[in-house]
PDB file of N, CA and C in Angstrom:
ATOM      1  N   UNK A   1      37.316 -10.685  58.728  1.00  0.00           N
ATOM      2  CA  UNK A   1      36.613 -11.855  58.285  1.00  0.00           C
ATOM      3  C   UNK A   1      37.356 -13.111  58.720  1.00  0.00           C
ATOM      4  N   UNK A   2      38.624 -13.202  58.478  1.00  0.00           N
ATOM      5  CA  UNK A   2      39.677 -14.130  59.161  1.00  0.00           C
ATOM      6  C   UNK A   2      39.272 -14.286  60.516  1.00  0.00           C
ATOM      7  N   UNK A   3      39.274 -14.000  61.434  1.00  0.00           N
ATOM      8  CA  UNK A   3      39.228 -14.071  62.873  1.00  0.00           C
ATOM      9  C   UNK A   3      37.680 -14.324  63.325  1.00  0.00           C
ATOM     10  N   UNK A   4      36.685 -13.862  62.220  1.00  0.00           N
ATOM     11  CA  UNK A   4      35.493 -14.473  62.626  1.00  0.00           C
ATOM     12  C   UNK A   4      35.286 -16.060  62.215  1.00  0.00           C
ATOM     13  N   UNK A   5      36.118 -16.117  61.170  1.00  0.00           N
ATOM     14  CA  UNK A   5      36.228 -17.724  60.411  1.00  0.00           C
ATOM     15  C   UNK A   5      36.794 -18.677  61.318  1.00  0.00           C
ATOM     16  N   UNK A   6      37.511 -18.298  62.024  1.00  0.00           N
ATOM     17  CA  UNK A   6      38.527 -19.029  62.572  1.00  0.00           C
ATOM     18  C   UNK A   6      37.236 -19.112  64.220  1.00  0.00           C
ATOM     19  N   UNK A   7      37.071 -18.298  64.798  1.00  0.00           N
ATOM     20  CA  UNK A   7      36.195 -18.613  65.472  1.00  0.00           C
ATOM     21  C   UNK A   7      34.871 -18.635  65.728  1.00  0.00           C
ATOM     22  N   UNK A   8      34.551 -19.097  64.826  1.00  0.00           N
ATOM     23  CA  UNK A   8      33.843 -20.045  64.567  1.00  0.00           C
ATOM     24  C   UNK A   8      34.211 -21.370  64.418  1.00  0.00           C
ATOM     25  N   UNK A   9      35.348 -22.060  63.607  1.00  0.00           N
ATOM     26  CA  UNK A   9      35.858 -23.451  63.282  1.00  0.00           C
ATOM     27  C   UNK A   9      36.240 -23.367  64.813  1.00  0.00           C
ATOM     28  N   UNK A  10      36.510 -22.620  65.948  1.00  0.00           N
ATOM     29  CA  UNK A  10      36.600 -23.493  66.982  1.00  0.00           C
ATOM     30  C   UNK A  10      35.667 -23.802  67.877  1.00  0.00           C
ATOM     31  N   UNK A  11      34.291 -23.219  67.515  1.00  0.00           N
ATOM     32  CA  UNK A  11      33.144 -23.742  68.446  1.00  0.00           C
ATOM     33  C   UNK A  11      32.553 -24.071  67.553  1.00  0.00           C
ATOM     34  N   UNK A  12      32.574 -24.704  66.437  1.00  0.00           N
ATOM     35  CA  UNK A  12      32.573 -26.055  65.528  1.00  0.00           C
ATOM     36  C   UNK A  12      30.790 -25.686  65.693  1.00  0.00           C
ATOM     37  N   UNK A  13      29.993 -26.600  66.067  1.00  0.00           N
ATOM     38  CA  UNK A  13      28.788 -26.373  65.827  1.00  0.00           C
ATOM     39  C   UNK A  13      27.455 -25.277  66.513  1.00  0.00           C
ATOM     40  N   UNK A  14      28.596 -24.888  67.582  1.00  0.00           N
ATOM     41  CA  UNK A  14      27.562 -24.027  68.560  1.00  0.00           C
ATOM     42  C   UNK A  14      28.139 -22.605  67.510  1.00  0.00           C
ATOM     43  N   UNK A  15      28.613 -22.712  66.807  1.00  0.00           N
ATOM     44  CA  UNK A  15      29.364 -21.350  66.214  1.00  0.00           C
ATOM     45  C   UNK A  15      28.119 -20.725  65.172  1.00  0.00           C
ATOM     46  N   UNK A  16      27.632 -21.815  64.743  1.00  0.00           N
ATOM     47  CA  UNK A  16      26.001 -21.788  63.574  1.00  0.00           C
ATOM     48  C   UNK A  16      25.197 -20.910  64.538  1.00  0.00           C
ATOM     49  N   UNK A  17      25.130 -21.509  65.730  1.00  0.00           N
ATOM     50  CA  UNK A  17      23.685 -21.362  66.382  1.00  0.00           C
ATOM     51  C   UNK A  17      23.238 -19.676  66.780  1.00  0.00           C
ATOM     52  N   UNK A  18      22.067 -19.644  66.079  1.00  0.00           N
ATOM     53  CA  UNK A  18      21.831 -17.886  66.448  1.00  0.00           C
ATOM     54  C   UNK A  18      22.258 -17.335  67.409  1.00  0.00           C
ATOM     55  N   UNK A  19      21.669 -18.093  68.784  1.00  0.00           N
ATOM     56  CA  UNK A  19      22.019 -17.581  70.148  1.00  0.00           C
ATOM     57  C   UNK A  19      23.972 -17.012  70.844  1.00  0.00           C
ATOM     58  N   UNK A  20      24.679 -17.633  69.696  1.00  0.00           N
ATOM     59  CA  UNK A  20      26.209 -17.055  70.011  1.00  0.00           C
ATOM     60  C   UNK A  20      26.540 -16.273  69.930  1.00  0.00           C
ATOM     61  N   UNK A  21      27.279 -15.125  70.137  1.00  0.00           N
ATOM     62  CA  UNK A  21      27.599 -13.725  69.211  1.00  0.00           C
ATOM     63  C   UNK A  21      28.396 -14.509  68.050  1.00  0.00           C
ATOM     64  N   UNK A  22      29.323 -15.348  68.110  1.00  0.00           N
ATOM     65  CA  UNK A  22      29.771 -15.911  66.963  1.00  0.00           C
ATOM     66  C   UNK A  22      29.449 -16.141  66.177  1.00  0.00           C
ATOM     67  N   UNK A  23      28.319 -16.487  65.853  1.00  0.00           N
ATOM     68  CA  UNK A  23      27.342 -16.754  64.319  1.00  0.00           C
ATOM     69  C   UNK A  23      26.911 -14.972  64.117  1.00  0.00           C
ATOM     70  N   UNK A  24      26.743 -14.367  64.777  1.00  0.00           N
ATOM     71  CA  UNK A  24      26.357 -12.612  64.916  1.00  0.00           C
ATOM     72  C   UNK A  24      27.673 -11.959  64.050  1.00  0.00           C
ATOM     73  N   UNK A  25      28.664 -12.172  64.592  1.00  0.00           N
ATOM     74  CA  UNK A  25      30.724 -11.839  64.525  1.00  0.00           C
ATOM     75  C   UNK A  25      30.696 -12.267  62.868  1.00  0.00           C
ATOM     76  N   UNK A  26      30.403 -13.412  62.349  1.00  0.00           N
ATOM     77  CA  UNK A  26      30.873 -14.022  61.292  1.00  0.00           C
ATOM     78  C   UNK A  26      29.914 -13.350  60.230  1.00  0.00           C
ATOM     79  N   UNK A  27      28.652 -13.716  60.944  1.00  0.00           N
ATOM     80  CA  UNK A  27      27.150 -12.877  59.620  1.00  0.00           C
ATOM     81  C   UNK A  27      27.623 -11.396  59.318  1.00  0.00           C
ATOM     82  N   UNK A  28      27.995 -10.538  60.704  1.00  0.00           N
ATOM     83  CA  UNK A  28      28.322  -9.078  60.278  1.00  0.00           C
ATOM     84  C   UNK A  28      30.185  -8.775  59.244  1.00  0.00           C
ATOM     85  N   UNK A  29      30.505  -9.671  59.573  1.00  0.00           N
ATOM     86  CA  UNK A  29      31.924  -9.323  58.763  1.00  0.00           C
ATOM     87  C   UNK A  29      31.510 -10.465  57.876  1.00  0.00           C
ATOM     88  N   UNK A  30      30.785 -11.130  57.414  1.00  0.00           N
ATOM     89  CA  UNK A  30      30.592 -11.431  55.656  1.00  0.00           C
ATOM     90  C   UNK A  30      29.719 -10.177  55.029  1.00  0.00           C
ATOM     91  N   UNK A  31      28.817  -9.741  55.387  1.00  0.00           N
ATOM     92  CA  UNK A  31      28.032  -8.438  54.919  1.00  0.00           C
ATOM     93  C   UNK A  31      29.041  -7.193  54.576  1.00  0.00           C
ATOM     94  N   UNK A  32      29.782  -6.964  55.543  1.00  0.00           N
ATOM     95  CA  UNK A  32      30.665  -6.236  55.310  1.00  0.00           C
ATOM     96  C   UNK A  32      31.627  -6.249  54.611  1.00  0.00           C
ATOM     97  N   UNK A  33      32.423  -7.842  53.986  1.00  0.00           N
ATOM     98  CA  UNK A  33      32.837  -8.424  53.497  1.00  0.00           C
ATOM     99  C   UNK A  33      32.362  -7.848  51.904  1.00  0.00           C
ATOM    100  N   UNK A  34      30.676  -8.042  51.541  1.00  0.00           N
ATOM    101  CA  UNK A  34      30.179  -7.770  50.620  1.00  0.00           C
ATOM    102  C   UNK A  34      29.901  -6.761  50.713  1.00  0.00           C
ATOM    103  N   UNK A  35      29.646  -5.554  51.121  1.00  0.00           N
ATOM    104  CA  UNK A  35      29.588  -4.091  50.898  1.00  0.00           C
ATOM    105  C   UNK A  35      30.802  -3.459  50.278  1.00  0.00           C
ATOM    106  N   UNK A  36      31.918  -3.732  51.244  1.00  0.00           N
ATOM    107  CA  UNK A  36      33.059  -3.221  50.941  1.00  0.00           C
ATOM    108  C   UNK A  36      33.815  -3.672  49.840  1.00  0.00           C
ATOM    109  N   UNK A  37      33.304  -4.786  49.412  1.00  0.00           N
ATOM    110  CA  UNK A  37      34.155  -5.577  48.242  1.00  0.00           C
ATOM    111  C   UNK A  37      35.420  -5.926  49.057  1.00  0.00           C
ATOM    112  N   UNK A  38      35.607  -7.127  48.122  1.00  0.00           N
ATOM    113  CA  UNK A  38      36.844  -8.128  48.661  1.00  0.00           C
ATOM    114  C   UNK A  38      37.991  -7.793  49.065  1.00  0.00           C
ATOM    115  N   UNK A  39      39.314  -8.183  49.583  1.00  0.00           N
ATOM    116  CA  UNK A  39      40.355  -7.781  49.746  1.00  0.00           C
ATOM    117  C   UNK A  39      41.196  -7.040  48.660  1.00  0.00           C
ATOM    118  N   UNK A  40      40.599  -7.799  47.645  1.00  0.00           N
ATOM    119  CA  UNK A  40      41.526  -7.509  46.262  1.00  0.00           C
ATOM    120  C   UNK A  40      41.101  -6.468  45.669  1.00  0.00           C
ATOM    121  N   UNK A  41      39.665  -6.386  45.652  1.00  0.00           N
ATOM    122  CA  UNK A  41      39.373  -4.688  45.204  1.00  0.00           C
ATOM    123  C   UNK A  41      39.880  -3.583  46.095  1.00  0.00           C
ATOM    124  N   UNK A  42      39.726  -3.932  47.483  1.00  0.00           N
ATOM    125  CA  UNK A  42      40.267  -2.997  48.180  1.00  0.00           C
ATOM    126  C   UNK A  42      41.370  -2.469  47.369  1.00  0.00           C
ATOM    127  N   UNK A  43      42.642  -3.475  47.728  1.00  0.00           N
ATOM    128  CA  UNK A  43      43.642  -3.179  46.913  1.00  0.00           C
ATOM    129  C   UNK A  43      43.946  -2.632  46.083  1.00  0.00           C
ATOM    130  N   UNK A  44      43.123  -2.907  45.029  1.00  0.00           N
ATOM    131  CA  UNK A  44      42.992  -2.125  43.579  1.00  0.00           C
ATOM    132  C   UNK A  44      42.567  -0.768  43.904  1.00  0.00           C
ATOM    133  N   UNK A  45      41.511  -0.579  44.537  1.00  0.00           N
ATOM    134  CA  UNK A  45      41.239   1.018  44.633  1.00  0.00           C
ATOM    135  C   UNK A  45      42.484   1.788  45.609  1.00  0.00           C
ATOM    136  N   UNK A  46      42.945   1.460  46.453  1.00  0.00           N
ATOM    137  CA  UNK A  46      43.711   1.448  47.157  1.00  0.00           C
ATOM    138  C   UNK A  46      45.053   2.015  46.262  1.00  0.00           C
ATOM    139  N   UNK A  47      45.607   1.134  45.586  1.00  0.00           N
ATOM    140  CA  UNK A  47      46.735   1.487  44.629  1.00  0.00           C
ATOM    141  C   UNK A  47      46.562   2.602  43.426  1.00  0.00           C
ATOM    142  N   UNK A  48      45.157   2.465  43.514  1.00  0.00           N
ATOM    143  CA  UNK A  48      44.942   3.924  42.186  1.00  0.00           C
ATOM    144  C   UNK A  48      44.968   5.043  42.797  1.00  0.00           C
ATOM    145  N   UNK A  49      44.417   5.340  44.487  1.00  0.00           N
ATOM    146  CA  UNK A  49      44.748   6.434  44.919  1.00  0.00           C
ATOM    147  C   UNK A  49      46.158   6.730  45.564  1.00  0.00           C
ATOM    148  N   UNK A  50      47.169   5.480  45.380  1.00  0.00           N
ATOM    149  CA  UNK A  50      48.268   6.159  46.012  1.00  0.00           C
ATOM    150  C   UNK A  50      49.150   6.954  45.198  1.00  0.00           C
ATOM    151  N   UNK A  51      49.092   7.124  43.787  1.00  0.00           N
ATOM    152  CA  UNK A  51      49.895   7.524  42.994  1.00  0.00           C
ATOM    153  C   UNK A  51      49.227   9.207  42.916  1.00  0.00           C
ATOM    154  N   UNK A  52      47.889   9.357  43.079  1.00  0.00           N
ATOM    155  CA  UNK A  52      47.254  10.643  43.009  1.00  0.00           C
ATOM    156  C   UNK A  52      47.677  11.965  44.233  1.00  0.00           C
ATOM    157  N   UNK A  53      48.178  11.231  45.173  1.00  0.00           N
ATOM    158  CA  UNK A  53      48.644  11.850  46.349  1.00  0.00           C
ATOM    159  C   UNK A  53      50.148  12.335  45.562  1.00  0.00           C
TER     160      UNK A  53
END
């Protein structure tokens, strides 16, 4: 999600525009963003299975 954020802020307004993969890059890793839940849940689920191992 970082790296789609970021480029995007450097093609500043053509980064919106449908026709970029960059507006494509940023739409698919926020969705994914929200499927997967945030960094921090990751985490959390993440740390409950390391103790089960």
């Amino acid at each position: 999600m970082e790296a789609a954020h970021q480029a995007l802020q450097i093609h500043g307004g053509y980064g919106i525009m449908s026709e970029f993969a960059v507006s494509r890059a940023f739409g698919d890793a926020k969705v994914l963003e929200i499927v997967e839940g945030t960094s921090e849940i990751q985490r959390m689920i993440i740390s409950r299975e390391l103790p089960a191992q």
